[in-house]
Protein backbone atom coordinates (compact mmCIF):
# COMPACT_ATOMS: atom_id res chain seq x y z
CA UNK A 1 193.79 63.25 93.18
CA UNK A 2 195.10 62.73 96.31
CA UNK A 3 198.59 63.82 95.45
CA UNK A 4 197.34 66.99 93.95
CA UNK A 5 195.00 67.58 96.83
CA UNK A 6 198.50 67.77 99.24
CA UNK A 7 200.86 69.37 96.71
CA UNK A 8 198.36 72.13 95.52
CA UNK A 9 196.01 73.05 98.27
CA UNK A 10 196.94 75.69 100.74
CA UNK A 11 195.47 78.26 103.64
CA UNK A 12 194.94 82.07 103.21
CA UNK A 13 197.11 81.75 106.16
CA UNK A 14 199.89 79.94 104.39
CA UNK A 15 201.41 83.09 102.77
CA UNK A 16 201.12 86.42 104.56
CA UNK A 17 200.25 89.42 102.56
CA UNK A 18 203.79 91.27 102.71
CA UNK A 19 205.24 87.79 102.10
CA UNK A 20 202.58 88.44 98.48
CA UNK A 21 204.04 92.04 98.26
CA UNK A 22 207.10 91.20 98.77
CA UNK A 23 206.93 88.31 96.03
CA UNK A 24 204.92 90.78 93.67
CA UNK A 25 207.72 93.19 93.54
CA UNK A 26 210.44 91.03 92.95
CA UNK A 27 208.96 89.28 90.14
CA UNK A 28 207.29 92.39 88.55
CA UNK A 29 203.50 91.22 88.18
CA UNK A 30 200.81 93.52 88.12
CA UNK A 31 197.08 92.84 89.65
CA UNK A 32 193.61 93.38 88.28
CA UNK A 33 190.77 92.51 90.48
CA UNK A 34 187.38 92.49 88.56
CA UNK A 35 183.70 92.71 90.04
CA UNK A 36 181.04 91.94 87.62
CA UNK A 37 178.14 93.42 89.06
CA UNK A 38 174.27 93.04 87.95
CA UNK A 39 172.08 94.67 90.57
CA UNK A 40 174.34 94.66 93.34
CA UNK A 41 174.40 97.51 95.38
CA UNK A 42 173.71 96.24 98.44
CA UNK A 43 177.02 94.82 98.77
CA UNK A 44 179.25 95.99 95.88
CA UNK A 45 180.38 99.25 97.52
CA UNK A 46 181.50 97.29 100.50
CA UNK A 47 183.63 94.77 98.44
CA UNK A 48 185.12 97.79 96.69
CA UNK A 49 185.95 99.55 99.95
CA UNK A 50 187.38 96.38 101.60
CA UNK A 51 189.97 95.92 98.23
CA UNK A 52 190.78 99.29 97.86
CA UNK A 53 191.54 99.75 102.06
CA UNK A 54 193.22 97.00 102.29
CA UNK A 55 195.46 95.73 99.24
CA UNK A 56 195.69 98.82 97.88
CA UNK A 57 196.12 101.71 99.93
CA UNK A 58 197.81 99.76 103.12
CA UNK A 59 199.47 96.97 101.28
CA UNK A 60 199.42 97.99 97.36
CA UNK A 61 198.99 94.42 96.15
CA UNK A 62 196.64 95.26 93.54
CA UNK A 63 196.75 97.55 91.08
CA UNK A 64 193.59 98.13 89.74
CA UNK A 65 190.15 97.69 90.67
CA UNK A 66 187.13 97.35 88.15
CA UNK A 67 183.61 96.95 88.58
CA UNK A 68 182.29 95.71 85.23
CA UNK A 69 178.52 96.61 84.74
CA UNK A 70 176.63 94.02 83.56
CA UNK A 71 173.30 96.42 82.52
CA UNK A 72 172.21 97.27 86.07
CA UNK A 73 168.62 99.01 86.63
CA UNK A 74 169.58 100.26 89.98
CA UNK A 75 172.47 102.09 91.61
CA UNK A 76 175.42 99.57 91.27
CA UNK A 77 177.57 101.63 89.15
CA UNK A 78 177.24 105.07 91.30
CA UNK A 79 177.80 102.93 94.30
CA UNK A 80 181.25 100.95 93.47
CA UNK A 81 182.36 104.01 91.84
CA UNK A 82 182.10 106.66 94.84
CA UNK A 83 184.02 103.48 96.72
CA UNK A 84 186.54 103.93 94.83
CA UNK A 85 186.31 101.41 91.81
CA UNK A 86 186.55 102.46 88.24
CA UNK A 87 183.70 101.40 86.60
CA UNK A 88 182.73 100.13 82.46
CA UNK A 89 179.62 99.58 80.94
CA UNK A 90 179.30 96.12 79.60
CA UNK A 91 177.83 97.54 76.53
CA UNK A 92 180.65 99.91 76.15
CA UNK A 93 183.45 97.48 75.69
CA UNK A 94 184.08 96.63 72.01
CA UNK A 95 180.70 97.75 70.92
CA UNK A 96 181.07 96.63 67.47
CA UNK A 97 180.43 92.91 69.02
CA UNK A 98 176.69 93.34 70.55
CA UNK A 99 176.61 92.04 74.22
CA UNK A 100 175.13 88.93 74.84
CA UNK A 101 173.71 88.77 78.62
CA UNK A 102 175.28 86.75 80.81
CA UNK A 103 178.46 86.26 83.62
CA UNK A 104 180.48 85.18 81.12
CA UNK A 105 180.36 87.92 78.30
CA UNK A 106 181.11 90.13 80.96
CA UNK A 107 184.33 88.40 81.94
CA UNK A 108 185.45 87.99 78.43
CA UNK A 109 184.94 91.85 77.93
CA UNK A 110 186.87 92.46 80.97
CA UNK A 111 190.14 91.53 79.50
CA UNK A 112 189.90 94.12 77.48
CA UNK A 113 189.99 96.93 80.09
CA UNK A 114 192.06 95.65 82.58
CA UNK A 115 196.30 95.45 82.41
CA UNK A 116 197.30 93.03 85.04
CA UNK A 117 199.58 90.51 84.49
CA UNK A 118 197.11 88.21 86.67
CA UNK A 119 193.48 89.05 86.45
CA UNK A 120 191.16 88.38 90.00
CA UNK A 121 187.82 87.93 89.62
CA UNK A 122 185.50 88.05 93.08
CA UNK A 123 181.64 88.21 92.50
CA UNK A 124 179.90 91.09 93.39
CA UNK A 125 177.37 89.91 95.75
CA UNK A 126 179.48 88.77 98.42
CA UNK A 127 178.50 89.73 102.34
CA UNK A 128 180.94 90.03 105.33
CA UNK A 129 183.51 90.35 102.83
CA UNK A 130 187.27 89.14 103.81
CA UNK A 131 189.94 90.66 101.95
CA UNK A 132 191.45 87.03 101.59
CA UNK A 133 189.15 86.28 99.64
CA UNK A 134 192.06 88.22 96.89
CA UNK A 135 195.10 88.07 99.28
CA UNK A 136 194.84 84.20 98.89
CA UNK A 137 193.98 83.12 96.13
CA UNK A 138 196.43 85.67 94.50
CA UNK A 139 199.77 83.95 96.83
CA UNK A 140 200.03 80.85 94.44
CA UNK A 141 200.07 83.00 91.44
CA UNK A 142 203.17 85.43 92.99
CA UNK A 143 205.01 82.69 94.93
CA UNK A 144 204.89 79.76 92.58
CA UNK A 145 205.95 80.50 88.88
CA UNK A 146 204.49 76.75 87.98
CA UNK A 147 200.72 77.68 88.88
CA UNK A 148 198.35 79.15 86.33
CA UNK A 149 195.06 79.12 87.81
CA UNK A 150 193.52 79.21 91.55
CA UNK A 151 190.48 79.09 92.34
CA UNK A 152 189.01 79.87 96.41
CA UNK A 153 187.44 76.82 98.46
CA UNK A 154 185.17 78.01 101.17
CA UNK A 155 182.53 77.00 103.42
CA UNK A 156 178.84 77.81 102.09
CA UNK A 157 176.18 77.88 104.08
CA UNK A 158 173.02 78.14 102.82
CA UNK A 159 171.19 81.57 104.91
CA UNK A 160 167.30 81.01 104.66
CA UNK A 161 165.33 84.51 104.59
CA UNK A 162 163.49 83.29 107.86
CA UNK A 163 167.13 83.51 109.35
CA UNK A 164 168.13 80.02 109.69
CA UNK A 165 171.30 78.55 109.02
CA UNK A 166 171.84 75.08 107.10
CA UNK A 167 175.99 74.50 107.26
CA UNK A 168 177.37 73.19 104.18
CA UNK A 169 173.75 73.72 102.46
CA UNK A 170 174.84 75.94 99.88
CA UNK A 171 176.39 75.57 96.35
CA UNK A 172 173.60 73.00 95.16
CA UNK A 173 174.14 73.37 91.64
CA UNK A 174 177.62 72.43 92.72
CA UNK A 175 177.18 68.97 94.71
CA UNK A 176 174.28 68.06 92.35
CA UNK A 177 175.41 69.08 88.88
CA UNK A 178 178.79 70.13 88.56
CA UNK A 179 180.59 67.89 90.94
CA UNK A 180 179.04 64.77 89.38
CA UNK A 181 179.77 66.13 86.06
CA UNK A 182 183.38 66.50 87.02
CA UNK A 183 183.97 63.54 88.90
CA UNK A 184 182.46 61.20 85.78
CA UNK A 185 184.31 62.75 83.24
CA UNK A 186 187.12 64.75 84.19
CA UNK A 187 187.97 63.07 87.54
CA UNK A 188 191.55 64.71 87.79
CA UNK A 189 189.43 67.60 88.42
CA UNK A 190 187.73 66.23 91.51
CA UNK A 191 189.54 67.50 94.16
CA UNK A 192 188.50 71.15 94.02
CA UNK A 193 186.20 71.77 96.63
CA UNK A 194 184.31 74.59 95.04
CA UNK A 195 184.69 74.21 91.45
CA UNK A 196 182.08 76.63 90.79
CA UNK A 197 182.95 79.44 92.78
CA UNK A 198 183.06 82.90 91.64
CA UNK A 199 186.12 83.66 92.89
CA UNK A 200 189.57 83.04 91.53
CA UNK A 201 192.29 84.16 89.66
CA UNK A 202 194.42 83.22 86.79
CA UNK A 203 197.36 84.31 84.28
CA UNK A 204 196.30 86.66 81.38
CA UNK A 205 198.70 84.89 79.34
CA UNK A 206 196.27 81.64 79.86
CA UNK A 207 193.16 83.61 80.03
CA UNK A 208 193.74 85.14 77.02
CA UNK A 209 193.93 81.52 75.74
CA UNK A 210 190.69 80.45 76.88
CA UNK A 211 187.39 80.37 75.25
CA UNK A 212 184.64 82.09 77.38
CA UNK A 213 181.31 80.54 77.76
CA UNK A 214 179.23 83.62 78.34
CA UNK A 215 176.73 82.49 80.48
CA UNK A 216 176.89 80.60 84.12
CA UNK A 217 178.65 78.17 82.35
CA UNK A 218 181.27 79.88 82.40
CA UNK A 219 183.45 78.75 85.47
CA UNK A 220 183.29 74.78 84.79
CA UNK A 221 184.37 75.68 81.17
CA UNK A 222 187.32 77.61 82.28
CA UNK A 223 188.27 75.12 84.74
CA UNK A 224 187.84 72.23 82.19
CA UNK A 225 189.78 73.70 79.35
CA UNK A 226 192.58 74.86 81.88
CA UNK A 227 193.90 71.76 82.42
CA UNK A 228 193.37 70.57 78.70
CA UNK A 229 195.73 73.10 78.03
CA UNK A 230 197.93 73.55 80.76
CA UNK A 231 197.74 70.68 83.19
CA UNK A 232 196.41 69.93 86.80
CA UNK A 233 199.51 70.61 88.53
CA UNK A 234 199.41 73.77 87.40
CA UNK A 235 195.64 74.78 88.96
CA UNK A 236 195.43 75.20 92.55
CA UNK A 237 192.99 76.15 95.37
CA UNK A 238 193.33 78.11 98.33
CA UNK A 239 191.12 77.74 101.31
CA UNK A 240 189.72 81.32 102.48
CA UNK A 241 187.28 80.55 105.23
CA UNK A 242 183.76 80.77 105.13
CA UNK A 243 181.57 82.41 101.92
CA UNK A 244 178.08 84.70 102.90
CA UNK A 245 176.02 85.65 99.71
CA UNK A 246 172.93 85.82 97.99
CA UNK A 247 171.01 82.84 97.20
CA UNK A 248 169.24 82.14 94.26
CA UNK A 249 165.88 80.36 93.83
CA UNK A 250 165.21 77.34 92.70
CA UNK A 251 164.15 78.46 89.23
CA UNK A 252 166.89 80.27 88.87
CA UNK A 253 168.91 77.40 89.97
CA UNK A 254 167.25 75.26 87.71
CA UNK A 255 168.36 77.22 84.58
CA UNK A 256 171.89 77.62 85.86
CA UNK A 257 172.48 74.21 86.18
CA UNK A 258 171.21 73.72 82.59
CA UNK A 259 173.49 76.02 81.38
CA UNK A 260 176.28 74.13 82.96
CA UNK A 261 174.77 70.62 82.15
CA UNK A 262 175.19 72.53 78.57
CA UNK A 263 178.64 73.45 78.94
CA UNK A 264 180.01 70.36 79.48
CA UNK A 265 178.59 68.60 77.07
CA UNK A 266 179.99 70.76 74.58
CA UNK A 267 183.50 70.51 75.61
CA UNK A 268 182.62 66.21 75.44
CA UNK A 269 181.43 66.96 72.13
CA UNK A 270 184.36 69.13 71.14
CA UNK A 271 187.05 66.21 72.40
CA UNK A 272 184.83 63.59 70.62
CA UNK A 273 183.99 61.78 74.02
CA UNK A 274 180.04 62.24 74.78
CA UNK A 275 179.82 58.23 74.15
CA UNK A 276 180.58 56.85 77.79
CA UNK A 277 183.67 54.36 78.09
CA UNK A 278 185.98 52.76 80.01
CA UNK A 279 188.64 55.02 79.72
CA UNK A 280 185.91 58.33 80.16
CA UNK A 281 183.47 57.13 82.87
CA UNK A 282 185.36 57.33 86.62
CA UNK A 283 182.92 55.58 88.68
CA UNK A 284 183.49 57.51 91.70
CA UNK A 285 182.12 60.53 93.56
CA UNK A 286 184.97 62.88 95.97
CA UNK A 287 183.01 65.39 98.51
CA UNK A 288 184.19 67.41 100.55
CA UNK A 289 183.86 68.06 104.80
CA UNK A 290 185.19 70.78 106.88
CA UNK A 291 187.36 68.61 109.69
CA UNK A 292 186.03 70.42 113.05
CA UNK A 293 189.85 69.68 114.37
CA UNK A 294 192.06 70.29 111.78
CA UNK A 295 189.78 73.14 109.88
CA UNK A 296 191.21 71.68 107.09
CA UNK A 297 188.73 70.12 104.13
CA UNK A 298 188.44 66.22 104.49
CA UNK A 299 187.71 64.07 101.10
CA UNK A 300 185.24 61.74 101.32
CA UNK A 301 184.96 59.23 97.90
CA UNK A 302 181.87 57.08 97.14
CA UNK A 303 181.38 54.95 94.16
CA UNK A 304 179.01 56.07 91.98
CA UNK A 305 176.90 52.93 91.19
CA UNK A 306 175.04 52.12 87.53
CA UNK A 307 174.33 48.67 87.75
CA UNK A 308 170.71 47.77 85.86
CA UNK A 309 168.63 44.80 85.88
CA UNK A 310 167.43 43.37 82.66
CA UNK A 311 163.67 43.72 81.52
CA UNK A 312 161.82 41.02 83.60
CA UNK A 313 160.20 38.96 81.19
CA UNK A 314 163.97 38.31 80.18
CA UNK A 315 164.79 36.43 83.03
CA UNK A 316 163.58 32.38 82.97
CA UNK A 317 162.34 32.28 86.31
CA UNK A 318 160.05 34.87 86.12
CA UNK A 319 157.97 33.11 83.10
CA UNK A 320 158.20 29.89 85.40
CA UNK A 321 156.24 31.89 88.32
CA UNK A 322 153.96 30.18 90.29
């Protein structure tokens, strides 16, 4: 992990967006950004505007921009559309297959409206939006011809509606589903920071390849059958500063990290390896720390200890009590 964390983590700041453009035209790709959006007006339009601004009208580094409705009540869709996105209807893309709700569906659908060579996907509640947030994780894809997949690593604090601030306090689901998940039985996979993030961006050609879990599921299944079929060294992560969004309950938190839980124990069962074993089982737990000199991410590994004692009245000395 260690290896991969140096050879395949970088900075927004490593590759400068008309070093990106100037990549992008040589080799030809084309860039699709996708939003999907449920309820999100409050901060769609200003995602849209940011995108559209700045990587495509004063740097074109994408070339298209769609917000993918995911059956909104309220005014999403007029919203990212007057910004400038083009917008489809969940429901509207291959309707002989009925939608199923979910994040996922509305990824998998998305493929089918979009042309890009590499496909970005950013979720659609994001605040203070940075447009690095596309600019970087998008540099690996046009600079290195080796790299599939990149996903963003970010700080996440967790905003309170009182107004306080807890640093490092978000992405629960994260340190206390996922990241165990991952470190126990797909430990080459440890060293992403934010393997659950809604924001990365990937190859169609390996997208296209990928099953789609359609619910919130759907970002530790991608991850986990990318490198099944294409490798770690060819996923990445870029680091893209600090991530302000909308936070969930704990309900709602509760049922996304069952859906998860859920994922990955159908891709165990798929490879045959939900029985726990020597060879499946890494004993070990990496987190992650922003370094307050460096600004870099620092690993941090602790061993993940299982040890049981037998049933008492097992043990000789307790029937010898006095």
């Amino acid at each position: 992990m260690a290896s991969w964390l140096r050879r395949r983590s970088w900075s927004a700041a490593d590759r400068p967006v008309r070093t990106l453009l100037q990549a992008k035209e040589r080799t030809g790709q084309t860039v699709s950004v996708v939003l999907p959006a449920l309820d999100e007006e409050a901060t769609v339009g200003d995602i849209v505007r940011t995108v559209r601004r700045e990587l495509m009208e004063r740097l074109p580094l994408v070339d298209e921009l769609v917000v993918v409705d995911s059956g909104s009540t309220d005014a999403t869709a007029a919203v990212a559309a007057e910004a400038g996105a083009r917008v489809e209807h969940r429901d509207a893309v291959l309707p002989r297959l009925p939608a199923v709700p979910g994040k996922g569906e509305v990824l998998w659908r998305s493929l089918l409206v979009t042309r890009g060579s590499i496909v970005c996907f950013v979720d659609a509640d994001l605040r203070e939006f940075d447009p690095a947030f596309v600019s970087g994780i998008l540099g690996p894809l046009l600079t290195e011809p080796d790299i599939q997949l990149v996903k963003a690593m970010y700080d996440r604090p967790l905003e309170t509606d009182s107004g306080a601030v807890v640093p490092a306090g978000g992405g629960r689901v994260t340190e206390l589903v996922a990241r165990p998940l991952l470190n126990l039985h797909w430990p080459e996979l440890a060293g992403f920071v934010q393997p659950l993030g809604g924001e990365y961006a990937a190859r169609r050609s390996l997208l296209e390849r990928l099953p789609f879990p359609t619910g919130y599921g759907v970002e530790l299944g991608l991850l986990v059958d990318a490198l099944e079929l294409v490798g770690l060294d060819a996923l990445a992560q870029v680091d893209v500063g600090v991530r302000h969004h909308r936070h969930q309950d704990g309900q709602a938190l509760g049922r996304m990290a069952a859906t998860i839980y859920r994922t990955a124990l159908e891709r165990l069962d798929r490879t045959h390896r939900l029985k726990a074993s020597a060879d499946l089982v890494h004993p070990l737990l990496t987190q992650f720390t922003r370094d307050p000199e460096t600004r870099g991410f620092t690993a941090h590994t602790h061993p993940v200890t299982a040890l049981e004692r037998p049933p008492m009245h097992t043990v000789p000395e307790y029937a010898t009590r006095r």
